[in-house]
C-alpha atoms as a PDB file:
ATOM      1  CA  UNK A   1       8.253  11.024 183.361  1.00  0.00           C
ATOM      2  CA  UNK A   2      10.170  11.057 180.215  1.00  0.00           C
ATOM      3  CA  UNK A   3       8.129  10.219 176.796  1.00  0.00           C
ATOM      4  CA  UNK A   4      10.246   9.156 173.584  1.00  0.00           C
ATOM      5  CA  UNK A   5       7.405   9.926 170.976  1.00  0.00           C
ATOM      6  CA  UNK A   6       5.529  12.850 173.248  1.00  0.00           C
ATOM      7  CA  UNK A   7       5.740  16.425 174.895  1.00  0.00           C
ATOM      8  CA  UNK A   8       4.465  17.289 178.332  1.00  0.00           C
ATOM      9  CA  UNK A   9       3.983  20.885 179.636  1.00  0.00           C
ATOM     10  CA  UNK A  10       1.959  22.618 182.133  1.00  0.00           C
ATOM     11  CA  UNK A  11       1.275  26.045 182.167  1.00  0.00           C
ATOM     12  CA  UNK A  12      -1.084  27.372 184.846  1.00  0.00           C
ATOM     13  CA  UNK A  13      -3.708  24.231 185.185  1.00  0.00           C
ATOM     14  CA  UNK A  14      -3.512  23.786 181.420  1.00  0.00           C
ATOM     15  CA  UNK A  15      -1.926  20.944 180.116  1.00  0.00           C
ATOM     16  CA  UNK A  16      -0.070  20.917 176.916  1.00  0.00           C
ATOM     17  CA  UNK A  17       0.262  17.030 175.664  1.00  0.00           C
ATOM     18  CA  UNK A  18       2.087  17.414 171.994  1.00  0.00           C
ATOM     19  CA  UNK A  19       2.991  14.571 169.687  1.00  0.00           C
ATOM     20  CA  UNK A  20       5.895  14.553 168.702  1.00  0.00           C
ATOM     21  CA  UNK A  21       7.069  12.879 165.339  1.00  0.00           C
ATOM     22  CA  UNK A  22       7.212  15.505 163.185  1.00  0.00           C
ATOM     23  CA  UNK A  23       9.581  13.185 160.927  1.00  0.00           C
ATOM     24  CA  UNK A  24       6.591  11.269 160.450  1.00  0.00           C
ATOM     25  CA  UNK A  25       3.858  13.485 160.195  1.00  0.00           C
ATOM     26  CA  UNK A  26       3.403  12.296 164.043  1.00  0.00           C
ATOM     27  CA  UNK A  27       1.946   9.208 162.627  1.00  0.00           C
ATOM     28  CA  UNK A  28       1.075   7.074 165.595  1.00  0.00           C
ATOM     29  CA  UNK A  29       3.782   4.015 166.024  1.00  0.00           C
ATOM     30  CA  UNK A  30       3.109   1.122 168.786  1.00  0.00           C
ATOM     31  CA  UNK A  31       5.347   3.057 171.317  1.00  0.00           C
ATOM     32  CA  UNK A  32       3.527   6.698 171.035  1.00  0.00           C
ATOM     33  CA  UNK A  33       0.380   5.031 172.001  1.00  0.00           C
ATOM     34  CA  UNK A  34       1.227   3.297 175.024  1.00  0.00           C
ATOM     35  CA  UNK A  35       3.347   6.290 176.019  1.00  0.00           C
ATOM     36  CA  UNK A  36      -0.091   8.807 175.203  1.00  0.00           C
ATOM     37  CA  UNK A  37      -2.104   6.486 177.504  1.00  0.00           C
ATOM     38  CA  UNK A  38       0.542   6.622 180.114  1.00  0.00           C
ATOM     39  CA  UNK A  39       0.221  10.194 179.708  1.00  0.00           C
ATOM     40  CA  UNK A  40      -3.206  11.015 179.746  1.00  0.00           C
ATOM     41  CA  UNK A  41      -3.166   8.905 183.115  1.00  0.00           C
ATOM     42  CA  UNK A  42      -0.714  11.020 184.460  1.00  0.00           C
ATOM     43  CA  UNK A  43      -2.634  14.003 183.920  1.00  0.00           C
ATOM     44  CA  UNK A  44      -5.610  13.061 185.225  1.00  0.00           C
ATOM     45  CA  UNK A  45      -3.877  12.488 188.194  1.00  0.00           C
ATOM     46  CA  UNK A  46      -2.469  15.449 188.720  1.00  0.00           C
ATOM     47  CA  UNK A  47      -4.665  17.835 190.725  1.00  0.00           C
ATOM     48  CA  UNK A  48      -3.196  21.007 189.435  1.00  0.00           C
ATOM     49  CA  UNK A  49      -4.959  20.385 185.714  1.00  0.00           C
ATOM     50  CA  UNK A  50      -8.258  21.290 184.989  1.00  0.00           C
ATOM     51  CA  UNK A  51      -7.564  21.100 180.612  1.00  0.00           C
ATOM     52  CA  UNK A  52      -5.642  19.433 178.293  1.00  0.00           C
ATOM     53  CA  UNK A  53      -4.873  20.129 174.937  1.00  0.00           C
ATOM     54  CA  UNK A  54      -4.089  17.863 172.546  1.00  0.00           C
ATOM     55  CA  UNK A  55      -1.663  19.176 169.733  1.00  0.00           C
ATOM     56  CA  UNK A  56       0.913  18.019 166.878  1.00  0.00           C
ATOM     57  CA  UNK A  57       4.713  19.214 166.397  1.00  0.00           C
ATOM     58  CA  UNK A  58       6.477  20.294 163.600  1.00  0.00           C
ATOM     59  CA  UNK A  59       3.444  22.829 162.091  1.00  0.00           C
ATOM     60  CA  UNK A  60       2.966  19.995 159.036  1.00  0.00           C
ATOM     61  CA  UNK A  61       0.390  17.996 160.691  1.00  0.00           C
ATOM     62  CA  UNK A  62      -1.546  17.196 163.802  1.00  0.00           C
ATOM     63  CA  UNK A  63      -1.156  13.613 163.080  1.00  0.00           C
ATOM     64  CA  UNK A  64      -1.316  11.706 159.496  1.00  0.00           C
ATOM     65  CA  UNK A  65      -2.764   8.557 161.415  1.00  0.00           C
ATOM     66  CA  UNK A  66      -1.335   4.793 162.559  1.00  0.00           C
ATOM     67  CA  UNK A  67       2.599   5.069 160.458  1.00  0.00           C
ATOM     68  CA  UNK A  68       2.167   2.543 157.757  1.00  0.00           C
ATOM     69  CA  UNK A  69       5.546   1.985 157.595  1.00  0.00           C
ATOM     70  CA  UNK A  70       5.548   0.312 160.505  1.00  0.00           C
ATOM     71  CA  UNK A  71       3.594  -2.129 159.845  1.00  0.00           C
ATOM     72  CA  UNK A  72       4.305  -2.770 155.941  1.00  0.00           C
ATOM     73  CA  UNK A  73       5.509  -5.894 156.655  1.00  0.00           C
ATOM     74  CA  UNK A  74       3.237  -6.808 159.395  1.00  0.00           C
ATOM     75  CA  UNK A  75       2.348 -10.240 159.576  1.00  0.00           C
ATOM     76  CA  UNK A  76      -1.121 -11.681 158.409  1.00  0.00           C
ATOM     77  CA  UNK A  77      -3.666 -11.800 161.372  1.00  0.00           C
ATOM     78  CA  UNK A  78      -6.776 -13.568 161.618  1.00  0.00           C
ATOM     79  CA  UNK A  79     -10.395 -11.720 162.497  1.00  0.00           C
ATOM     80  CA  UNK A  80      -9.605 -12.651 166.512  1.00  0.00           C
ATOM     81  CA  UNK A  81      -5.837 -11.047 166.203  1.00  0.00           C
ATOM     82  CA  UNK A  82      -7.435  -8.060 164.410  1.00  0.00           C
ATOM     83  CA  UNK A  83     -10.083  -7.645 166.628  1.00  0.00           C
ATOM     84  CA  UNK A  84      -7.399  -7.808 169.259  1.00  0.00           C
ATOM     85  CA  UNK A  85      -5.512  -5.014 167.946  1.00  0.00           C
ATOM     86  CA  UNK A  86      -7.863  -2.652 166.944  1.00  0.00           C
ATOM     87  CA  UNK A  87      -9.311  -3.255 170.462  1.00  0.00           C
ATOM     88  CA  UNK A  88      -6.070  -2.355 171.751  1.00  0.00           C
ATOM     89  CA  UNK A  89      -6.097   0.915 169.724  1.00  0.00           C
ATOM     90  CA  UNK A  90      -9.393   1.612 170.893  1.00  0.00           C
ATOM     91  CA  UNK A  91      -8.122   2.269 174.231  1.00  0.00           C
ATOM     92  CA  UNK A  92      -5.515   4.557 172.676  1.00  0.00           C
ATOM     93  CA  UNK A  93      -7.995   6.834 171.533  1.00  0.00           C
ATOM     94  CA  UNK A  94     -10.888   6.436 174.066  1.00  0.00           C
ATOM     95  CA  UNK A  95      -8.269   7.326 177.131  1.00  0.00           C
ATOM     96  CA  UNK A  96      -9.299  10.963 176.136  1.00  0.00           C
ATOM     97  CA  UNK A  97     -12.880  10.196 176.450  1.00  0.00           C
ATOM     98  CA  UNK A  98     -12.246   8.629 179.845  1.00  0.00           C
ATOM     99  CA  UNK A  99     -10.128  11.135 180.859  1.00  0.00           C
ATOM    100  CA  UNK A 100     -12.012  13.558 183.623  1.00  0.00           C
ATOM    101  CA  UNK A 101     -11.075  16.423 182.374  1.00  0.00           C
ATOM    102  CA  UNK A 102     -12.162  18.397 179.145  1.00  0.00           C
ATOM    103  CA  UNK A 103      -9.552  17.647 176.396  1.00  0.00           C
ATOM    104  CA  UNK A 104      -9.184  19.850 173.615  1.00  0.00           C
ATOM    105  CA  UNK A 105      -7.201  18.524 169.935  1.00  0.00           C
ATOM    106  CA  UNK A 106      -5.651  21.363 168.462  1.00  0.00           C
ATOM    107  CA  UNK A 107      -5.338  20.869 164.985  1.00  0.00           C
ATOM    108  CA  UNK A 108      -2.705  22.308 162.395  1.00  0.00           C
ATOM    109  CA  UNK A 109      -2.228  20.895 159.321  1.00  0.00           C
ATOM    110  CA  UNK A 110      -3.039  17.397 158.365  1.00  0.00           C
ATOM    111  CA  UNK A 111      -5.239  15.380 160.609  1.00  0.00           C
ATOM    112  CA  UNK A 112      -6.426  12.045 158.776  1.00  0.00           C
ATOM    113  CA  UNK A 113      -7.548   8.872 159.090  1.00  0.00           C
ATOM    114  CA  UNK A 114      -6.157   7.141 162.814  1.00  0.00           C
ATOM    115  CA  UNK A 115      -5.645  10.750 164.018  1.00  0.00           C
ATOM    116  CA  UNK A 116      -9.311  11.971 163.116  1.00  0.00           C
ATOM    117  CA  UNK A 117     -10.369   9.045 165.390  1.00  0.00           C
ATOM    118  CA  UNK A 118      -8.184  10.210 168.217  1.00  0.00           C
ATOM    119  CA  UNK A 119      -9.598  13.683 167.561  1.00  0.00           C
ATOM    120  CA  UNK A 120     -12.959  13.042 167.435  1.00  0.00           C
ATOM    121  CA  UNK A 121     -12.642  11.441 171.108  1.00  0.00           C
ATOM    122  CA  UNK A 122     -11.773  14.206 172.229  1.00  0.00           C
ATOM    123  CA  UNK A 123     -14.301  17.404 173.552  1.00  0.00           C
ATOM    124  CA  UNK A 124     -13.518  19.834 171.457  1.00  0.00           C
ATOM    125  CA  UNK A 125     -11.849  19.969 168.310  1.00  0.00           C
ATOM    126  CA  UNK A 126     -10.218  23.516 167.166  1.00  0.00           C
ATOM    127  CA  UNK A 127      -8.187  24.312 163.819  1.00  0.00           C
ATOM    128  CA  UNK A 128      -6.543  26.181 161.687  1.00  0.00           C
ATOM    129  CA  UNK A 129      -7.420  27.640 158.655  1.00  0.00           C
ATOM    130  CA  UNK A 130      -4.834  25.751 156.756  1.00  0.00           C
ATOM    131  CA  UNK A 131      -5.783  22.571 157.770  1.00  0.00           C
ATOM    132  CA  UNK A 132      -7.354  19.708 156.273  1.00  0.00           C
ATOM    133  CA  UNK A 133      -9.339  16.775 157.494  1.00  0.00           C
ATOM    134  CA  UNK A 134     -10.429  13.665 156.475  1.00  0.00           C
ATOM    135  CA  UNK A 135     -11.559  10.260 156.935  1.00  0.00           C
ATOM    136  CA  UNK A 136      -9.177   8.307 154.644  1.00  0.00           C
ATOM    137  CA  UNK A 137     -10.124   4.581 155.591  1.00  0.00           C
ATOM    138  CA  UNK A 138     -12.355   3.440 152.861  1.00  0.00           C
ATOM    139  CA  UNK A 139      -9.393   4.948 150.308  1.00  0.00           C
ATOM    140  CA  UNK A 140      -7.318   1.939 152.013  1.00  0.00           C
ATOM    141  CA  UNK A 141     -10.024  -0.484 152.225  1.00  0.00           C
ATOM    142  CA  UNK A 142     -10.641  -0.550 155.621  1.00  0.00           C
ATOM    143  CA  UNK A 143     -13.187   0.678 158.621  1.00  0.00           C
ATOM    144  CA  UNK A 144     -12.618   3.226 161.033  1.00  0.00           C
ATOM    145  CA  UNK A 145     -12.023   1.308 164.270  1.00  0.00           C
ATOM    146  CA  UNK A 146     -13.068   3.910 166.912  1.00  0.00           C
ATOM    147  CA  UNK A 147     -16.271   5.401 165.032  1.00  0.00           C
ATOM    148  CA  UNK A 148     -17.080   8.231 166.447  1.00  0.00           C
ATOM    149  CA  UNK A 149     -18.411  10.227 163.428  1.00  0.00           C
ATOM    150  CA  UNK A 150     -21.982   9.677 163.651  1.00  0.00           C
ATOM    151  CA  UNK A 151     -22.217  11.332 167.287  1.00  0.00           C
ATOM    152  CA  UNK A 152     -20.583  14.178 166.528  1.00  0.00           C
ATOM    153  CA  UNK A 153     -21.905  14.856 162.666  1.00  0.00           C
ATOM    154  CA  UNK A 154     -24.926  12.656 162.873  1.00  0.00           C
ATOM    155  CA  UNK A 155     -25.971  11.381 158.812  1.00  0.00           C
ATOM    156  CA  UNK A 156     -23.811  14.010 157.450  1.00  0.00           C
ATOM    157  CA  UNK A 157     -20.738  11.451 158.103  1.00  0.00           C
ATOM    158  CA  UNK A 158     -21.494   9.230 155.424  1.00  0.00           C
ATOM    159  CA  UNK A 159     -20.255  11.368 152.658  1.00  0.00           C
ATOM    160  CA  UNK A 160     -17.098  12.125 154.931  1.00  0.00           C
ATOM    161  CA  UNK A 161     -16.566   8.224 155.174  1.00  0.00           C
ATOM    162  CA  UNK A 162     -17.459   7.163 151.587  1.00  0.00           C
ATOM    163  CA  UNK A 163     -15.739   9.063 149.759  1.00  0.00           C
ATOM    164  CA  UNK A 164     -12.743   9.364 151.881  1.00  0.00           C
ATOM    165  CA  UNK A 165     -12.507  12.918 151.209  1.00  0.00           C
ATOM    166  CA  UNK A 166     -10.080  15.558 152.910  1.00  0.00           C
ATOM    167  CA  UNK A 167     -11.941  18.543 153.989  1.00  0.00           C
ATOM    168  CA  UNK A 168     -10.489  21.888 154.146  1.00  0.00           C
ATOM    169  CA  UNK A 169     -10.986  23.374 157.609  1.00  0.00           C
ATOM    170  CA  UNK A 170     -14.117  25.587 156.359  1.00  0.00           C
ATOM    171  CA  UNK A 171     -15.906  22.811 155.367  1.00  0.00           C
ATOM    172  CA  UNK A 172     -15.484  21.106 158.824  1.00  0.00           C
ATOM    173  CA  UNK A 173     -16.543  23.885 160.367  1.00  0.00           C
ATOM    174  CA  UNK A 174     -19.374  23.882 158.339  1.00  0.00           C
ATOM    175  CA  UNK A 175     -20.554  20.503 158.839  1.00  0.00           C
ATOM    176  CA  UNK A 176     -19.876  20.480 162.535  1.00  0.00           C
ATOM    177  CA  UNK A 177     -16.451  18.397 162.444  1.00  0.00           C
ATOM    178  CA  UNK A 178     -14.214  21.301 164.566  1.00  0.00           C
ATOM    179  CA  UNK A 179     -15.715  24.115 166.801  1.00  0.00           C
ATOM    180  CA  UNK A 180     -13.720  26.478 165.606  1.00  0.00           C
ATOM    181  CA  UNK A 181     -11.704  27.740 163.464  1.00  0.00           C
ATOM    182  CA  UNK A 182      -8.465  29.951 163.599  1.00  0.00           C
ATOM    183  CA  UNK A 183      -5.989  31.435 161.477  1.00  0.00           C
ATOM    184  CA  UNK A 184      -2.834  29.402 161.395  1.00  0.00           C
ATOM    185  CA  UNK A 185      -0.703  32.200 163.346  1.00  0.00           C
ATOM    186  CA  UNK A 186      -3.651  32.786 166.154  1.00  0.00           C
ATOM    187  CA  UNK A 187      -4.427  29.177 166.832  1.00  0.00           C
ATOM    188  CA  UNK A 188      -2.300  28.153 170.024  1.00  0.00           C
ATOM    189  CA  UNK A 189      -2.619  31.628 171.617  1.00  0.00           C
ATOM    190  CA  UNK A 190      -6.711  31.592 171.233  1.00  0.00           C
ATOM    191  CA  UNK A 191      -7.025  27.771 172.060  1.00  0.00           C
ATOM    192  CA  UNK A 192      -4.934  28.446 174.961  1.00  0.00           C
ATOM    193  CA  UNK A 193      -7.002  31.472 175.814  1.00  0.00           C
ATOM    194  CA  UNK A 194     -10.352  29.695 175.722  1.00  0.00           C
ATOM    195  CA  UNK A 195      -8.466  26.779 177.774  1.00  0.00           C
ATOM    196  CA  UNK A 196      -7.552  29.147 180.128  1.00  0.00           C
ATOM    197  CA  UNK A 197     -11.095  30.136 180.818  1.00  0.00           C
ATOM    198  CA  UNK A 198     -12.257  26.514 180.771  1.00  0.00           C
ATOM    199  CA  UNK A 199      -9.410  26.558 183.871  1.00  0.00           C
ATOM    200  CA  UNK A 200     -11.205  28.946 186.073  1.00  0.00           C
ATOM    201  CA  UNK A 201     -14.775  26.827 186.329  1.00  0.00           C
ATOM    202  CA  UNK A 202     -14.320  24.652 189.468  1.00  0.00           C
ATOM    203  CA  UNK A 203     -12.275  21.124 188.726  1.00  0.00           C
ATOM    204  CA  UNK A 204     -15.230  19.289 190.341  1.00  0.00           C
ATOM    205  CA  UNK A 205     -17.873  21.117 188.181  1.00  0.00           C
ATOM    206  CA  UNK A 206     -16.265  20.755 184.994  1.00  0.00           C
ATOM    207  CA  UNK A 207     -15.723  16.832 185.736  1.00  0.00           C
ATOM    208  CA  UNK A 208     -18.905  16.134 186.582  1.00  0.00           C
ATOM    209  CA  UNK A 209     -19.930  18.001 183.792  1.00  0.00           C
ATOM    210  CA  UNK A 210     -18.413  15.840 180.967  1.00  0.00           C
ATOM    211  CA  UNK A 211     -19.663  13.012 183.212  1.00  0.00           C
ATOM    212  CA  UNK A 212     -22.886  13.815 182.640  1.00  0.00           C
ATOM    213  CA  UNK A 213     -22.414  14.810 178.850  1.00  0.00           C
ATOM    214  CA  UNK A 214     -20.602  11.462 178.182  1.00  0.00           C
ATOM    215  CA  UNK A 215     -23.119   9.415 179.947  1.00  0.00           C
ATOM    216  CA  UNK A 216     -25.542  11.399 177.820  1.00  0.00           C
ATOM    217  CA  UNK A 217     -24.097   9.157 174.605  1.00  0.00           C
ATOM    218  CA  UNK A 218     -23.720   6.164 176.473  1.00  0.00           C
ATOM    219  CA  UNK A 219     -26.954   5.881 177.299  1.00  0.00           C
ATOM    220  CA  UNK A 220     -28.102   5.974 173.852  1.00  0.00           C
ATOM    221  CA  UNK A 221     -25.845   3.225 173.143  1.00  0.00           C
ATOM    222  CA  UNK A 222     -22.379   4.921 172.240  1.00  0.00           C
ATOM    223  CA  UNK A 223     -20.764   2.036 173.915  1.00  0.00           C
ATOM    224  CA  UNK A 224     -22.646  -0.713 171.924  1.00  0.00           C
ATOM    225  CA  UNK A 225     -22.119   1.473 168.615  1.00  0.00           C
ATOM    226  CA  UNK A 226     -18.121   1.173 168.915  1.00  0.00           C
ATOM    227  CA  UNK A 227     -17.960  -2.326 169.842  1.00  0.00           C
ATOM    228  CA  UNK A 228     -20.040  -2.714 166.246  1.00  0.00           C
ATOM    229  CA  UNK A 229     -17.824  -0.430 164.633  1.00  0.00           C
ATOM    230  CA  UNK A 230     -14.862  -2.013 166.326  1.00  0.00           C
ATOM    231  CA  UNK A 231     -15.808  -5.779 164.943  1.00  0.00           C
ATOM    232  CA  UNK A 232     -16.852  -4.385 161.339  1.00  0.00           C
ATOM    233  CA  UNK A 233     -13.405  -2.770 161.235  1.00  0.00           C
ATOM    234  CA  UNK A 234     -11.964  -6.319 162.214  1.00  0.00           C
ATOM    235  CA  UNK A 235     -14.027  -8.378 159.737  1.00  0.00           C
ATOM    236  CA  UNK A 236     -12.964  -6.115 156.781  1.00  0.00           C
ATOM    237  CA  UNK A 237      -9.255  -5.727 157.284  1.00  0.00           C
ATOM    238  CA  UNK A 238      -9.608  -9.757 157.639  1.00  0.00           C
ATOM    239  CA  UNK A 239     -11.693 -10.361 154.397  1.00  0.00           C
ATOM    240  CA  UNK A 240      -9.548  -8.061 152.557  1.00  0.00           C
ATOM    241  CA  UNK A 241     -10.171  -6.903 149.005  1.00  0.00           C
ATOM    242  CA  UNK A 242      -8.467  -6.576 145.954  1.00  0.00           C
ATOM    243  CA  UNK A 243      -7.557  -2.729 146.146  1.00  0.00           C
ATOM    244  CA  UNK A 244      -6.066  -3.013 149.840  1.00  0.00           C
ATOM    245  CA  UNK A 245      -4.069  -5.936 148.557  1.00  0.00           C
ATOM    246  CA  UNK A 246      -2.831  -4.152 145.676  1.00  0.00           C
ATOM    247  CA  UNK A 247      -1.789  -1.404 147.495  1.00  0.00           C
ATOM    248  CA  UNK A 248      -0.392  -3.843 150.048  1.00  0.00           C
ATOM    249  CA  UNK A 249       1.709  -5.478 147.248  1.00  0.00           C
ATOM    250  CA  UNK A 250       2.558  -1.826 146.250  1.00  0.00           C
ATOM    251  CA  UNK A 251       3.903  -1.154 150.011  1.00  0.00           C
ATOM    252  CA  UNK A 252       5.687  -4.297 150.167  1.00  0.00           C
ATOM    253  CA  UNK A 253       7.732  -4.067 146.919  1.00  0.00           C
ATOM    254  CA  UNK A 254       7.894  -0.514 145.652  1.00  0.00           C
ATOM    255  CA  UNK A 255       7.513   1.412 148.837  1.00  0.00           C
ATOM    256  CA  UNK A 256       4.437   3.336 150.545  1.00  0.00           C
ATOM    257  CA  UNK A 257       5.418   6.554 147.822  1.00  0.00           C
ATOM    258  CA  UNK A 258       4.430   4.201 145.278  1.00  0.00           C
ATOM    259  CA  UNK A 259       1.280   2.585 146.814  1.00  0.00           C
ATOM    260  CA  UNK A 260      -0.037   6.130 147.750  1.00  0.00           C
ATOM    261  CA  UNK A 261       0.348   7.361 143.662  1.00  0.00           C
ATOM    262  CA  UNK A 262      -1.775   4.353 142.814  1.00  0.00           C
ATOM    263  CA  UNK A 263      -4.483   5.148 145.533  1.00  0.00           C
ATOM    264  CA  UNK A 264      -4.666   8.652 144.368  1.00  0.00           C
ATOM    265  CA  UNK A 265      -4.341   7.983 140.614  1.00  0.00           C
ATOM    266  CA  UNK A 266      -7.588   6.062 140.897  1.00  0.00           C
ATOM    267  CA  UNK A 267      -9.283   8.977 142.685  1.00  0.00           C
ATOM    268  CA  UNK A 268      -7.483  12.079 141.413  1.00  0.00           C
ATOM    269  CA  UNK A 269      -9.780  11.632 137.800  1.00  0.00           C
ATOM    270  CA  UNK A 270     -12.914  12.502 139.905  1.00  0.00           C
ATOM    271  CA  UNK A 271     -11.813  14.856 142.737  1.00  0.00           C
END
């Protein structure tokens, strides 16, 4: 299968799934999504991968999130439409939950808002030590639509999602947000290493494995928890408020450059 916005390699049961749009920081567009659920199907299908791992082109960023530019001039939906999409992204992100086999993110660089939400779906979550993580969505107003934060990080996510900080890759080791962490030039040889080993435990073991750890969370009411996340996310984006629609004005007349300086002029006194 051929992928416009995505990478596909194998390499001895390890599968390598890479976003690709480094133009854009691989910011996630309408058609990477689809394709990345098409792909994630594909490899679960395919009897000769045990792993996957998750990774970013261009060395700038693992992902910077859903591309804004895309939908700058998006039309105005109501709570149902909203709801609609962000259910639709959901899927995008919980395909790697659902998927039977473990699935690493390799991070390098960037990975914020939209992308730490596909990331934290994931199983494991490696980095390098030049990256930097963060939970940008109250900085634009808005909810995280897949929130996944307080199973991984438990209370210590609500400074992470107030503030809207970015974290250097230290300090999400620290916490408990990646596993591990690399230097930038060792990153895809370790991951790949420990992948490798992850390759060798029997396919049927290691699925019913992460069956058994994912049903874990669900019976404590994982599912329940995202379909509440999933609605608050829906009901704010809806209601709005007056520093998303400034820096929706911003977007809309002066370009995203310009919104971003406002955001971070109002945060920058402070950081």
């Amino acid at each position: 299968m051929t992928y416009q916005t995505l990478e596909l390699a194998v390499d001895d049961r390890v599968a390598r799934l890479t976003l690709n749009r480094p133009e854009r920081m691989n910011a996630f567009s309408d058609e990477l999504l689809e394709e990345f659920k098409k792909a994630i199907a594909v490899i679960d299908n395919d009897k000769d991968v045990r792993v996957v791992i998750i990774s970013g082109a261009g060395g700038k960023a693992f992902s910077a999130g859903y591309d804004l530019q895309e939908t700058a001039n998006a039309p105005k939906r109501s709570i149902a439409e909203l709801h609609e999409r962000y259910a639709w992204q959901q899927t995008f992100n919980m395909s790697v939950w659902q998927c039977s086999k473990p699935v690493i993110a390799m991070i390098d660089g960037y990975c914020l808002a939209g992308a730490l939400e596909l990331a934290s779906c994931c199983d494991i979550r490696y980095c390098s030590d030049t990256s930097r993580i963060g939970a940008l969505e109250a900085r634009f107003g808005g909810g995280m639509g897949t929130l996944m934060l307080p199973w991984i990080l438990g209370n210590k996510c609500r400074e992470l999602v107030y503030t809207g900080d970015i974290l250097p890759a230290a300090e999400a080791l620290r916490i408990g947000l990646v596993d591990r962490v690399f230097p930038q030039v060792d990153l895809a040889a370790e991951t790949m290493k420990i992948a490798k080993r992850m390759s060798r435990v029997a396919a049927s073991c290691q699925s019913w494995n992460k069956r058994a750890i994912n049903q874990t969370f669900e019976i404590m009411g994982l599912d329940l928890a995202l379909r509440q996340g999933l609605d608050a996310a829906s009901i704010l984006r809806a209601i709005g408020s007056p520093e998303r629609e400034k820096f929706d004005e911003l977007r809309r007349n002066e370009g995203l450059s310009a919104a971003l300086a406002w955001r971070k002029a109002l945060f920058s006194p402070f950081e």
